[in-house]
N, C-alpha and C. Protein backbone atom coordinates (compact mmCIF):
# COMPACT_ATOMS: atom_id res chain seq x y z
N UNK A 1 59.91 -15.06 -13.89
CA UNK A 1 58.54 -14.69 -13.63
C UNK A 1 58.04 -15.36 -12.36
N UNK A 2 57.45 -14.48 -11.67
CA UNK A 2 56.29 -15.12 -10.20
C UNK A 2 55.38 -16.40 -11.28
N UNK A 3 55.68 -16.97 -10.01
CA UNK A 3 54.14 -17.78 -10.01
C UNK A 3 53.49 -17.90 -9.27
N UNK A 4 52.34 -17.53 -9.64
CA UNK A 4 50.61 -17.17 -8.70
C UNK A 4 49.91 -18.27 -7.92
N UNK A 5 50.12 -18.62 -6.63
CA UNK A 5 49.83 -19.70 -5.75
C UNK A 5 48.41 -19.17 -5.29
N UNK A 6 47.41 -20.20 -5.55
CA UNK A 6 45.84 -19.66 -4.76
C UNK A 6 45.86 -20.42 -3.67
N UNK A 7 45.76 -20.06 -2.59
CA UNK A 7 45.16 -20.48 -1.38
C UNK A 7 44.10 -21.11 -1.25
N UNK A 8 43.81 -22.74 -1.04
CA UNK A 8 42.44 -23.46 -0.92
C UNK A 8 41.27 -22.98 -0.51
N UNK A 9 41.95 -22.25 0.77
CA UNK A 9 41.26 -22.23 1.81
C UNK A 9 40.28 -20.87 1.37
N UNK A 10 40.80 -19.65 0.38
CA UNK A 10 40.54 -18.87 0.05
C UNK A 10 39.80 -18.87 -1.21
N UNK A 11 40.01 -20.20 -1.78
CA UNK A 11 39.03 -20.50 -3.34
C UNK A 11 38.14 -20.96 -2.58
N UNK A 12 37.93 -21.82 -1.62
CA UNK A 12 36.95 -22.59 -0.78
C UNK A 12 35.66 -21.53 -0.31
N UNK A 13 36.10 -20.26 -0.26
CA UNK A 13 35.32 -18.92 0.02
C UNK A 13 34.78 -18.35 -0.81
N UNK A 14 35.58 -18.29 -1.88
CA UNK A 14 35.26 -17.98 -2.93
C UNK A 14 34.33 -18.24 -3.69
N UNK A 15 34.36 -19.52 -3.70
CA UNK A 15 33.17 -20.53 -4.66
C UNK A 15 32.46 -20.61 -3.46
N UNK A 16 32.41 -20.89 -2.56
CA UNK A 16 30.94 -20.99 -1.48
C UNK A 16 30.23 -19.61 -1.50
N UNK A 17 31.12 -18.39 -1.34
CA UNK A 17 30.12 -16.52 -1.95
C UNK A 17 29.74 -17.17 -3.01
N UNK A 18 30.70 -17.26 -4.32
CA UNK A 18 29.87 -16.91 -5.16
C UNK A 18 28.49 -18.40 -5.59
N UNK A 19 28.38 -19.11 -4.92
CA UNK A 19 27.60 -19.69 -5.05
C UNK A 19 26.20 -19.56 -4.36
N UNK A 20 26.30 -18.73 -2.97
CA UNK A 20 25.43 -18.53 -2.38
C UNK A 20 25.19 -16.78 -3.26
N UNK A 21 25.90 -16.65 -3.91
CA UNK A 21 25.38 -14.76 -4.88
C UNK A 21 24.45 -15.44 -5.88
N UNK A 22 24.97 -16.56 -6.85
CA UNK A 22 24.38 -16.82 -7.80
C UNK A 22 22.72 -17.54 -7.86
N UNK A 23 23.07 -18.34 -6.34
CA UNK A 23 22.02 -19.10 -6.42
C UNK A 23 20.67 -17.80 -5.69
N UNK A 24 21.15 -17.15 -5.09
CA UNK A 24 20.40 -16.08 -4.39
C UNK A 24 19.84 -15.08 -5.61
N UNK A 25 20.47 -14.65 -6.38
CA UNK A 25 20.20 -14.01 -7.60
C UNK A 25 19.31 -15.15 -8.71
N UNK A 26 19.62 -15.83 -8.77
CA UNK A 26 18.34 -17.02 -9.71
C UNK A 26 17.04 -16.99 -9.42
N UNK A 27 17.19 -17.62 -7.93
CA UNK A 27 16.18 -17.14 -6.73
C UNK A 27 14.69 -15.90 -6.76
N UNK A 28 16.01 -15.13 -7.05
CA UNK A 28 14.80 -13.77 -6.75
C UNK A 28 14.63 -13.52 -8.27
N UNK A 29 15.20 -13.50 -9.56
CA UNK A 29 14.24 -13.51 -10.32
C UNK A 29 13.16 -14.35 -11.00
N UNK A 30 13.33 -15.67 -10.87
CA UNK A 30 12.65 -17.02 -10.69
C UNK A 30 11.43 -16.37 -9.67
N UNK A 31 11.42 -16.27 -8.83
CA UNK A 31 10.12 -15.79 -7.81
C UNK A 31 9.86 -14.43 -8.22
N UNK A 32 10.32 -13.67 -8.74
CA UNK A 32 9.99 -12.47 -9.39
C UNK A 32 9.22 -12.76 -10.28
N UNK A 33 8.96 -13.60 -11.57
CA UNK A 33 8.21 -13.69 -12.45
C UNK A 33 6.94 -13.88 -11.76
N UNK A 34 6.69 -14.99 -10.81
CA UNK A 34 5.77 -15.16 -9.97
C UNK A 34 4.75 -13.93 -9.26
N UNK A 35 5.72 -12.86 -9.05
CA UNK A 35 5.60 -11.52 -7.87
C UNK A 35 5.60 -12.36 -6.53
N UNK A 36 6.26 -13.37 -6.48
CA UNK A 36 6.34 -13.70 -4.50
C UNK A 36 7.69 -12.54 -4.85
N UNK A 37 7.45 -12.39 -3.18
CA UNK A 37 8.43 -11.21 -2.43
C UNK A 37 10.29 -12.36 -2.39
N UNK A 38 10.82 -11.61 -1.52
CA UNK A 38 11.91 -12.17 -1.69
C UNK A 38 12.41 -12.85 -0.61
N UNK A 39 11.17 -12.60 0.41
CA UNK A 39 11.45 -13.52 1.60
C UNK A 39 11.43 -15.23 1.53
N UNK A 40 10.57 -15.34 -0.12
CA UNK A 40 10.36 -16.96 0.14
C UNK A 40 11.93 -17.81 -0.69
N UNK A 41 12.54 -16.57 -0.48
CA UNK A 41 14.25 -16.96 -1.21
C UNK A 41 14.27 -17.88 0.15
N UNK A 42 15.14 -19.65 -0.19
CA UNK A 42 15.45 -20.60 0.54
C UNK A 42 16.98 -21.01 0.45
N UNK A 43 17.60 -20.65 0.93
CA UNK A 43 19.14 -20.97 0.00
C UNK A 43 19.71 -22.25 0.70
N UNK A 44 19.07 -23.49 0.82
CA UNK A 44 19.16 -24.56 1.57
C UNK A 44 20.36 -25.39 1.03
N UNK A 45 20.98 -26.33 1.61
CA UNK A 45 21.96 -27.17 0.79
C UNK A 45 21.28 -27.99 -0.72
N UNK A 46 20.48 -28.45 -0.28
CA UNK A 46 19.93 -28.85 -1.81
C UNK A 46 20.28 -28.07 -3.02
N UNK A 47 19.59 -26.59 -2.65
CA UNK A 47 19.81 -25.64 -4.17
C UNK A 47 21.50 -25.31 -3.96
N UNK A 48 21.61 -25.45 -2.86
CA UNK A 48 23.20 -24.84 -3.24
C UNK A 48 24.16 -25.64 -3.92
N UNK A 49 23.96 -27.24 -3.49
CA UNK A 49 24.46 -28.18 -4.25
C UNK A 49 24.63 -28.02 -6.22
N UNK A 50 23.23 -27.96 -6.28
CA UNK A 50 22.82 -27.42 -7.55
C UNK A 50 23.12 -26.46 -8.16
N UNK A 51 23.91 -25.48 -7.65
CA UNK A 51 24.22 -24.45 -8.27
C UNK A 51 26.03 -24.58 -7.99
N UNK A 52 26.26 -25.23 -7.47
CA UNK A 52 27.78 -24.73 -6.58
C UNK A 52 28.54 -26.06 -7.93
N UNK A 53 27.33 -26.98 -8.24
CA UNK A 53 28.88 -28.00 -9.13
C UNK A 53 28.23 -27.26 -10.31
N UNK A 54 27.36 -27.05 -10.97
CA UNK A 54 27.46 -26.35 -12.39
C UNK A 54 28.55 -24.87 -12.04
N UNK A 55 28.45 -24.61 -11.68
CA UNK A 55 29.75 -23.75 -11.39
C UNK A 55 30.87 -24.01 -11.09
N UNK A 56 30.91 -24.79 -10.18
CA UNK A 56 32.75 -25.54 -10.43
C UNK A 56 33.15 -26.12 -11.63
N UNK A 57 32.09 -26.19 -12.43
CA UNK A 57 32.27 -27.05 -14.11
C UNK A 57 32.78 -25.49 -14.80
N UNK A 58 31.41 -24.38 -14.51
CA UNK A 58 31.99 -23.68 -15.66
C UNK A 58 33.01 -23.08 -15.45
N UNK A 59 33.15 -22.48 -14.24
CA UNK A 59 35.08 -21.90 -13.59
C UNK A 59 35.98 -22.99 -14.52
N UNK A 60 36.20 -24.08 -14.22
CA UNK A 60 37.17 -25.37 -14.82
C UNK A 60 37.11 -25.04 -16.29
N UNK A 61 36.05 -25.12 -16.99
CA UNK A 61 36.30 -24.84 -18.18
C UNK A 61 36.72 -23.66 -18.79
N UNK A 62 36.23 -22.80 -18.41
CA UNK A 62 36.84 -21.02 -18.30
C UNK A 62 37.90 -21.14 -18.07
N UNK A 63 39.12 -21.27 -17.10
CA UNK A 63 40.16 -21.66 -16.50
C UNK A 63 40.97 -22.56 -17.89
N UNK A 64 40.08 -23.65 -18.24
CA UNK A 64 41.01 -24.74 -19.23
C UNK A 64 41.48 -23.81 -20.32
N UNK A 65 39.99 -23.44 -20.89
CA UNK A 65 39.77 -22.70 -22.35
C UNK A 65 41.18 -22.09 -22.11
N UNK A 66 41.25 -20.36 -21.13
CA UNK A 66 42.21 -19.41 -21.80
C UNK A 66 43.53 -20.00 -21.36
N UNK A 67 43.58 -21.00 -20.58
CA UNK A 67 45.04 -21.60 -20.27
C UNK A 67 45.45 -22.41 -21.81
N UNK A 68 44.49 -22.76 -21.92
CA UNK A 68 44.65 -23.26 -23.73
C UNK A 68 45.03 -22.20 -24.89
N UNK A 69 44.39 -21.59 -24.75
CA UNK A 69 44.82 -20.07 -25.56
C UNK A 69 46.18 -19.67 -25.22
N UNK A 70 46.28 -19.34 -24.00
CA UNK A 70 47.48 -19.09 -24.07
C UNK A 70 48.73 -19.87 -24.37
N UNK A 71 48.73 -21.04 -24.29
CA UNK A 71 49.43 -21.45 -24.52
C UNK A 71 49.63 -21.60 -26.30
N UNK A 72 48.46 -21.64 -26.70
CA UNK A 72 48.16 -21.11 -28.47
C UNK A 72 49.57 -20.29 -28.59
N UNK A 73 48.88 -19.03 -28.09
CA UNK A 73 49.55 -17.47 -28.30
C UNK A 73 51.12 -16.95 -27.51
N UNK A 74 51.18 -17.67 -26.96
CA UNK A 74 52.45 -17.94 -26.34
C UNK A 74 53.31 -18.79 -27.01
N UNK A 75 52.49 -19.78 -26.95
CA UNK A 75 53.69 -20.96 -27.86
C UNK A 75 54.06 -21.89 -25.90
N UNK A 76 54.41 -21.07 -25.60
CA UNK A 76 54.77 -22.07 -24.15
C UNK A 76 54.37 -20.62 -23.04
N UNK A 77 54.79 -21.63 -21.72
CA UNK A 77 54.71 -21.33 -20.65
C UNK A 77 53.41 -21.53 -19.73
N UNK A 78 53.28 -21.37 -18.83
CA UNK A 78 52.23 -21.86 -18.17
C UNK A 78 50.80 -20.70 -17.73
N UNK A 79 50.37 -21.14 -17.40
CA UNK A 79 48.79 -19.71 -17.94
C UNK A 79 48.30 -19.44 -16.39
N UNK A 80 49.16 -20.08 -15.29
CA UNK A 80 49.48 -19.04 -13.78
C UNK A 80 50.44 -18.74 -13.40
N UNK A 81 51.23 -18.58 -14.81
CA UNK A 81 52.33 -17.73 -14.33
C UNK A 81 52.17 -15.98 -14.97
N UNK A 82 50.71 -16.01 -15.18
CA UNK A 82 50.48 -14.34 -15.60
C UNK A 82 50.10 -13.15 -14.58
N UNK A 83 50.52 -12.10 -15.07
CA UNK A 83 50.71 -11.15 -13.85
C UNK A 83 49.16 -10.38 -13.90
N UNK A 84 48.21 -11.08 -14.43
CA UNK A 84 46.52 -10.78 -14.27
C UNK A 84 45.49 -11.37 -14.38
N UNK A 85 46.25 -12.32 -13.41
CA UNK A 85 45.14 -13.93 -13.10
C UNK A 85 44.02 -13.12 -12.36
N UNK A 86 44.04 -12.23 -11.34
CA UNK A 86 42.68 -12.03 -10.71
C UNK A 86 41.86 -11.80 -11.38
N UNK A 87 42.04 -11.21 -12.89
CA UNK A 87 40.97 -10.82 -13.63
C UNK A 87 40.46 -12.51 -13.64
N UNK A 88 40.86 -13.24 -14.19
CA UNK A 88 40.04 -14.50 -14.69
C UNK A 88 38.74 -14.73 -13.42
N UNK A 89 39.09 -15.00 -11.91
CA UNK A 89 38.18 -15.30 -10.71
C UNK A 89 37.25 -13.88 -11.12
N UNK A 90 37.67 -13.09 -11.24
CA UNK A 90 36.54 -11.68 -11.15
C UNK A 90 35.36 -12.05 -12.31
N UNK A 91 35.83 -12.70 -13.80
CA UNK A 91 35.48 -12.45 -14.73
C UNK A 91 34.22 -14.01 -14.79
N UNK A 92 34.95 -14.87 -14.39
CA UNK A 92 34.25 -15.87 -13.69
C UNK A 92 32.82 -15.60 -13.26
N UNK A 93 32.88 -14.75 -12.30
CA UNK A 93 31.89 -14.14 -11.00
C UNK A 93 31.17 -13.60 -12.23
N UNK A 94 31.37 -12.83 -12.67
CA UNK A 94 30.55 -11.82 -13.20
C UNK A 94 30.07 -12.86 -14.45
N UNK A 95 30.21 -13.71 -14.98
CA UNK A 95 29.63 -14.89 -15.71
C UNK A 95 28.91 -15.47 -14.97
N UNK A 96 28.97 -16.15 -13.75
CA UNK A 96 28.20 -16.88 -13.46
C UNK A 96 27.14 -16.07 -12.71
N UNK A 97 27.15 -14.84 -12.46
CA UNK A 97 26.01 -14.02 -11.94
C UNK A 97 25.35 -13.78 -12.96
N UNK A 98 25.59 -13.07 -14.09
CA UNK A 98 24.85 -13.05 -15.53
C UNK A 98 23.91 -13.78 -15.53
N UNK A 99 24.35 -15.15 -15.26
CA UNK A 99 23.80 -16.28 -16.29
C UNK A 99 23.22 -16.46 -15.19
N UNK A 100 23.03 -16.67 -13.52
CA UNK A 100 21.85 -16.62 -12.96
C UNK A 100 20.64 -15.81 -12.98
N UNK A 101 21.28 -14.49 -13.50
CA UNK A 101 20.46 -13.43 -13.23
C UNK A 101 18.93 -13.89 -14.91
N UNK A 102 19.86 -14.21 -15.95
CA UNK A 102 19.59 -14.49 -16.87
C UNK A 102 18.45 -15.83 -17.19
N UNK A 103 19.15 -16.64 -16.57
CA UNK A 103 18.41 -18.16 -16.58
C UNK A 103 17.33 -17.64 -15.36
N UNK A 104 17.02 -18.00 -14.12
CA UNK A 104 16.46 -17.34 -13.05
C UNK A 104 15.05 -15.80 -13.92
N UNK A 105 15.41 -15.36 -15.05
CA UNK A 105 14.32 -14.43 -15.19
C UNK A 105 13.76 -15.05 -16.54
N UNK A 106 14.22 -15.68 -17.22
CA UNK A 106 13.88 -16.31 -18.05
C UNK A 106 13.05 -17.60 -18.52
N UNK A 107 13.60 -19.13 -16.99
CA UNK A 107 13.13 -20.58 -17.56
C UNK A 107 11.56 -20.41 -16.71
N UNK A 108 11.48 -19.28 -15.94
CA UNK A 108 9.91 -19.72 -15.63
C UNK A 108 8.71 -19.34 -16.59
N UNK A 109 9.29 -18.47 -17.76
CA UNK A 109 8.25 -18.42 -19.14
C UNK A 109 8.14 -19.49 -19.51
N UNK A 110 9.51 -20.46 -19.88
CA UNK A 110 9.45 -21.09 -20.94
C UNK A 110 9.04 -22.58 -20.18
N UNK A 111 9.03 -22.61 -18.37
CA UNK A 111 8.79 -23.81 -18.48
C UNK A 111 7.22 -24.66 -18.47
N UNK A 112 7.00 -25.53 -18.73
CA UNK A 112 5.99 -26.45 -18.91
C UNK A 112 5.51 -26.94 -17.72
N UNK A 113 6.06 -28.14 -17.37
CA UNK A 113 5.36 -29.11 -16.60
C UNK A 113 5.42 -28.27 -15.09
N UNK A 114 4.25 -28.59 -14.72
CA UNK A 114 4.02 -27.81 -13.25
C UNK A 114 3.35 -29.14 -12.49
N UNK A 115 3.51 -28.75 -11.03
CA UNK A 115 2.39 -29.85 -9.95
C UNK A 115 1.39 -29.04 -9.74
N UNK A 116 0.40 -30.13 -9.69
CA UNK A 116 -1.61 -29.11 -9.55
C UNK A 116 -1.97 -30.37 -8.30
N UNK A 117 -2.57 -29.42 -7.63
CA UNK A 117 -2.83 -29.60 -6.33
C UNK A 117 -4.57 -29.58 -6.53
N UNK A 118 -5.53 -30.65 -5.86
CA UNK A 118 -6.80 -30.24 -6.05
C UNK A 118 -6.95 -30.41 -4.31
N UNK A 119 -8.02 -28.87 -4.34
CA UNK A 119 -7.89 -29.15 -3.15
C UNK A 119 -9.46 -28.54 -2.67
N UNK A 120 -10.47 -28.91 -2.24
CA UNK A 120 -12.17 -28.76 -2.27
C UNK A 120 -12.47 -28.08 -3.65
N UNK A 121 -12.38 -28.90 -4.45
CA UNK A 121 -12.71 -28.84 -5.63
C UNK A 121 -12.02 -27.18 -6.25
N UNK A 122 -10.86 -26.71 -5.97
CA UNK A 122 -10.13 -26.03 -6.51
C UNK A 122 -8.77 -26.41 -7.19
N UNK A 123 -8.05 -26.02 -8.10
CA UNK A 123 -6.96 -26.39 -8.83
C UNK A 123 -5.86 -25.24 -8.32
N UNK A 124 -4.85 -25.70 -8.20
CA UNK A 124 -3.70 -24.93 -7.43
C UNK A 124 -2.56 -24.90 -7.80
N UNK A 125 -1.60 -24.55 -8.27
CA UNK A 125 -0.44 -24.78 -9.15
C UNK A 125 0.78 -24.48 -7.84
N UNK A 126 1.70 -25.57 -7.98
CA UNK A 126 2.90 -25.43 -7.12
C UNK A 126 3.73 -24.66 -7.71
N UNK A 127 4.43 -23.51 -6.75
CA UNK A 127 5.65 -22.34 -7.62
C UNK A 127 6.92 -23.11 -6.70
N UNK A 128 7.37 -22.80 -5.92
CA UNK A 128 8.15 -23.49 -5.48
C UNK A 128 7.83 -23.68 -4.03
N UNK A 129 8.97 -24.72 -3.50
CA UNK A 129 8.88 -24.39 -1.79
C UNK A 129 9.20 -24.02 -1.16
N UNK A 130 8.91 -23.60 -0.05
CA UNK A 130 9.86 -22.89 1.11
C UNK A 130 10.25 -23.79 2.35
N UNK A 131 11.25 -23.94 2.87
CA UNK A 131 11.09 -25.17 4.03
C UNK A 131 11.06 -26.41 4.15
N UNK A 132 9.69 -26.50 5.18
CA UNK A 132 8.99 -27.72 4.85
C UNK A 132 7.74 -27.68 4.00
N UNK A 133 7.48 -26.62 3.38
CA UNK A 133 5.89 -26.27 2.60
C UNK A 133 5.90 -25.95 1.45
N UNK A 134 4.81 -26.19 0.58
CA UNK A 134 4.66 -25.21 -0.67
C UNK A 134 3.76 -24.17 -1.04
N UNK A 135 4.27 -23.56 -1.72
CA UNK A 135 3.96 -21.88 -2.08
C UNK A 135 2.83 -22.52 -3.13
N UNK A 136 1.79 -22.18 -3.17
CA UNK A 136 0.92 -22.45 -4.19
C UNK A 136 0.01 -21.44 -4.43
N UNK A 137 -0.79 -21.32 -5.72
CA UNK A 137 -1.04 -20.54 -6.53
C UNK A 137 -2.49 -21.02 -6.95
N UNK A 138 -3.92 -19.96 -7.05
CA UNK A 138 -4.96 -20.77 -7.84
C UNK A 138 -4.72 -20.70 -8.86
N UNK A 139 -5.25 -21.58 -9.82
CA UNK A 139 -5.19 -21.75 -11.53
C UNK A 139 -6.32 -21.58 -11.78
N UNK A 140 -6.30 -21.13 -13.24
CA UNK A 140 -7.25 -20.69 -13.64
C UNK A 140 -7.14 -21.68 -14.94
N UNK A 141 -7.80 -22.79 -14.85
CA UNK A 141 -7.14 -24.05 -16.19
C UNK A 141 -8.03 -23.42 -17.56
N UNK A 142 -9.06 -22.36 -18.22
CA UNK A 142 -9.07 -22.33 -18.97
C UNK A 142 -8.40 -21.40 -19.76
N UNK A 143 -7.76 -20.24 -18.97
CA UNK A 143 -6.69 -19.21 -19.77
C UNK A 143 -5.11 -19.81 -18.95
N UNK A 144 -5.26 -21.07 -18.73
CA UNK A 144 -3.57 -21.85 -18.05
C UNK A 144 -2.82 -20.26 -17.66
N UNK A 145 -3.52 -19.44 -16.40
CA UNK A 145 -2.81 -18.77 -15.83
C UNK A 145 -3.42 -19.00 -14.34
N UNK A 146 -2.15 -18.10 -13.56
CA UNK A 146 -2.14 -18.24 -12.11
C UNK A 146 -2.63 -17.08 -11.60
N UNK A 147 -3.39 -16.95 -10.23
CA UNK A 147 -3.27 -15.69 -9.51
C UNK A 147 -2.33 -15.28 -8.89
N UNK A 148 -1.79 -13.97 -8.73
CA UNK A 148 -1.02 -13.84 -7.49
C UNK A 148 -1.59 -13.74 -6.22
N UNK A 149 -2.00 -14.78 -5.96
CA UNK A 149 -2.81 -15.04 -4.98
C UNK A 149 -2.31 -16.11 -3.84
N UNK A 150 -1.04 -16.03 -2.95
CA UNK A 150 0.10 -17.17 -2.85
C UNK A 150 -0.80 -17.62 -1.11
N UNK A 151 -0.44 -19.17 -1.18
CA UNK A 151 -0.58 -19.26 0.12
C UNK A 151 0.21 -20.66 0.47
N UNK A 152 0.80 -21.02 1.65
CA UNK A 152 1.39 -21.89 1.53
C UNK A 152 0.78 -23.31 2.26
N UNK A 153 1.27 -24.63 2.07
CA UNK A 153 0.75 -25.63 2.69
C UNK A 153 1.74 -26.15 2.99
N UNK A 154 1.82 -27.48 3.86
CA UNK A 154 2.70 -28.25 3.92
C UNK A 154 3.10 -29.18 3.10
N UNK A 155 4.12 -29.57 2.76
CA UNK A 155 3.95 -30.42 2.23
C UNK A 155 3.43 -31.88 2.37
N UNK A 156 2.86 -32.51 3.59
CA UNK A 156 2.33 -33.68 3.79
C UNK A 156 0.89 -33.59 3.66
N UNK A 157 0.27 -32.41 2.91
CA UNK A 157 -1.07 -31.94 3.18
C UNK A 157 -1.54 -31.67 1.40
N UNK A 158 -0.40 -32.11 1.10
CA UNK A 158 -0.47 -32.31 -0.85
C UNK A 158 -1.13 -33.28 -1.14
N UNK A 159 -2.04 -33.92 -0.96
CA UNK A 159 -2.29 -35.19 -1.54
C UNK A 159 -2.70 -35.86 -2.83
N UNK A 160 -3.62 -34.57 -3.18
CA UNK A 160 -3.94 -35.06 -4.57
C UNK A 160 -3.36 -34.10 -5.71
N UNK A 161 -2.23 -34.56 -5.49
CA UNK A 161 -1.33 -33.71 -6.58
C UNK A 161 -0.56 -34.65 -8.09
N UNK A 162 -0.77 -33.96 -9.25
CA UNK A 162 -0.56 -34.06 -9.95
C UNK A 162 0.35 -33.31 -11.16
N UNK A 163 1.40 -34.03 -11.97
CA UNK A 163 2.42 -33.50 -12.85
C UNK A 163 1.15 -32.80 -13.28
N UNK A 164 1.35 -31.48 -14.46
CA UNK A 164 0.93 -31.13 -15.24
C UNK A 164 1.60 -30.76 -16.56
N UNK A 165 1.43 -30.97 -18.06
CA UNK A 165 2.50 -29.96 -18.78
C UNK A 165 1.34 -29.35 -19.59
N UNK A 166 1.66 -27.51 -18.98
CA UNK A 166 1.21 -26.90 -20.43
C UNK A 166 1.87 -26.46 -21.11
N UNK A 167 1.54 -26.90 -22.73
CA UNK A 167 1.98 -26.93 -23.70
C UNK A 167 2.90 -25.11 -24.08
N UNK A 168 1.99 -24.22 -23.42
CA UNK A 168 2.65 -22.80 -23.84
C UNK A 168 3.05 -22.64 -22.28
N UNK A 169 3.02 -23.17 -20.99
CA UNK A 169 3.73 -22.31 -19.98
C UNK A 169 2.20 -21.81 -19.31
N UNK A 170 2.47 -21.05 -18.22
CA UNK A 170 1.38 -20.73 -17.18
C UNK A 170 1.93 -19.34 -17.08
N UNK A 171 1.02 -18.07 -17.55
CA UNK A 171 1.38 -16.87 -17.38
C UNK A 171 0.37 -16.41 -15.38
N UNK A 172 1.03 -15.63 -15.73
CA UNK A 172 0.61 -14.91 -14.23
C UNK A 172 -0.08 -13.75 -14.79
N UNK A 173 -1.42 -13.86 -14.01
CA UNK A 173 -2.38 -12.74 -13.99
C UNK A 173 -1.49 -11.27 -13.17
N UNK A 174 -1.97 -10.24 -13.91
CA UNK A 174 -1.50 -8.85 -13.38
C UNK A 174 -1.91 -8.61 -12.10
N UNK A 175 -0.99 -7.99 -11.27
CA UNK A 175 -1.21 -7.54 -10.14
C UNK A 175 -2.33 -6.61 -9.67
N UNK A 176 -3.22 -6.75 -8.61
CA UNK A 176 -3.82 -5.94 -8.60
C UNK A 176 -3.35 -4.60 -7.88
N UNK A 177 -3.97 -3.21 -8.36
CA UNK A 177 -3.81 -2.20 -7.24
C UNK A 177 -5.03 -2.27 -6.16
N UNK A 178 -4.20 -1.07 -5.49
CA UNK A 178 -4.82 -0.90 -4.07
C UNK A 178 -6.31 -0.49 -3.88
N UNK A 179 -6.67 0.39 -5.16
CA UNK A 179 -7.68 0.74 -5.26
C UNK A 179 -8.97 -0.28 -5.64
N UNK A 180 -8.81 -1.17 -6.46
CA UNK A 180 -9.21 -2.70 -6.85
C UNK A 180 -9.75 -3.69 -5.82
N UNK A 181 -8.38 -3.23 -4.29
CA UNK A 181 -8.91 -3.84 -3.19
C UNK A 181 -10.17 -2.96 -2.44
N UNK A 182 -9.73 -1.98 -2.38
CA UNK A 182 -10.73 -1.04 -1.78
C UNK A 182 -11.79 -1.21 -2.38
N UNK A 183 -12.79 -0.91 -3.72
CA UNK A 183 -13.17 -1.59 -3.98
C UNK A 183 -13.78 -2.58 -3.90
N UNK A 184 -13.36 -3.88 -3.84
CA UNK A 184 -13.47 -5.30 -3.33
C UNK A 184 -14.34 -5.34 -1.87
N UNK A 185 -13.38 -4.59 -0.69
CA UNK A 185 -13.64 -4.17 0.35
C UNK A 185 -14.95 -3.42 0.69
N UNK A 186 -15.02 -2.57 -0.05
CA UNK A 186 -16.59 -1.50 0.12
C UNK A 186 -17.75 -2.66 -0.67
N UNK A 187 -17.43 -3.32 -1.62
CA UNK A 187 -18.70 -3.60 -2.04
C UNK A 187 -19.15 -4.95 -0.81
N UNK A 188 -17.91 -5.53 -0.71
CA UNK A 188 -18.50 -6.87 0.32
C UNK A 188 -19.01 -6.10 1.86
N UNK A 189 -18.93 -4.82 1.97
CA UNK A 189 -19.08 -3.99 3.69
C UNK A 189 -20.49 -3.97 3.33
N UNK A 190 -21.00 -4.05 1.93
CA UNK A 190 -22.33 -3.05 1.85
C UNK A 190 -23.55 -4.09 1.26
N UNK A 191 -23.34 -5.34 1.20
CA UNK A 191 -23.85 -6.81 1.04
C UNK A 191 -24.20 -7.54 1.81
């Protein structure tokens, strides 16, 4: 039997795509819950760090697991010497995109603690950052929801900011339509 030699240099590509797919896909549904657009996607070394070793963990363990199995179900031999290893890297990918796509549309319901920004006597909720700045949001602290109402600051211009945890999460007010603005527009023309 062949045995299946991977090229470093070619896993090294591998895991750097699929780390810049996964973390890019988290990204945009994480800011999707929000409704920011997809321009304030940042794919900086920081997040990539963050996403690139929980993924070299779960590849390794994926990898251990069915090399373990097989060797179960085999009884012997070695688990790259099979003639449909590419499936495993493919199957990989398509796990760890899932589970961005998955986690990424999901932990911004469930999460809690937020930073609140006061800023001339308004309350402001941090979504994430872009850059050097943050994307912030007004709050509305007695229904603990946000507007989509985004604007960004710097970050050295945060000053009186504070952890927050709400207890159920911070929903986002519905989008408005166009007509809502118009609207908006005619009554302030005629005041």
């Amino acid at each position: 039997m062949k045995t299946f030699k991977i090229d470093v240099a070619l896993l090294i590509v591998f895991l750097t795509g699929l780390a810049y797919g996964t973390t890019y896909i988290y990204q945009f549904f994480f800011l999707h819950y929000y409704h920011l657009p997809a321009m304030f996607i940042d794919l900086n070394t920081n997040i990539l760090t963050g996403t690139l070793f929980p993924l070299i963990l779960l590849i390794t363990a994926i990898l251990m697991y069915i090399g373990f199995i097989m060797v179960i179900v085999k009884g012997k031999g070695s688990f790259f010497e099979s003639k449909k290893l590419w499936t495993i890297p493919l199957g990989a990918c398509f796990i760890a995109l899932g589970g961005a796509w998955i986690v990424g549309g999901t932990y911004p319901e469930k999460k809690e603690e937020y930073m609140v920004i006061k800023q001339n006597k308004e309350l402001f909720v941090v979504i994430t950052s872009y850059k050097d700045n943050l994307v912030i949001a007004p709050l509305d602290i007695k229904k603990e929801s946000i507007k989509p109402k985004f604007q960004t600051i710097e970050m050295k211009d945060a000053k009186d900011t504070e952890a927050i945890r709400f207890k159920d999460g911070i929903t986002v007010d519905k989008v408005r339509s166009s007509n809502e603005l118009k609207k908006e527009i005619v009554q302030k023309a005629t005041q």
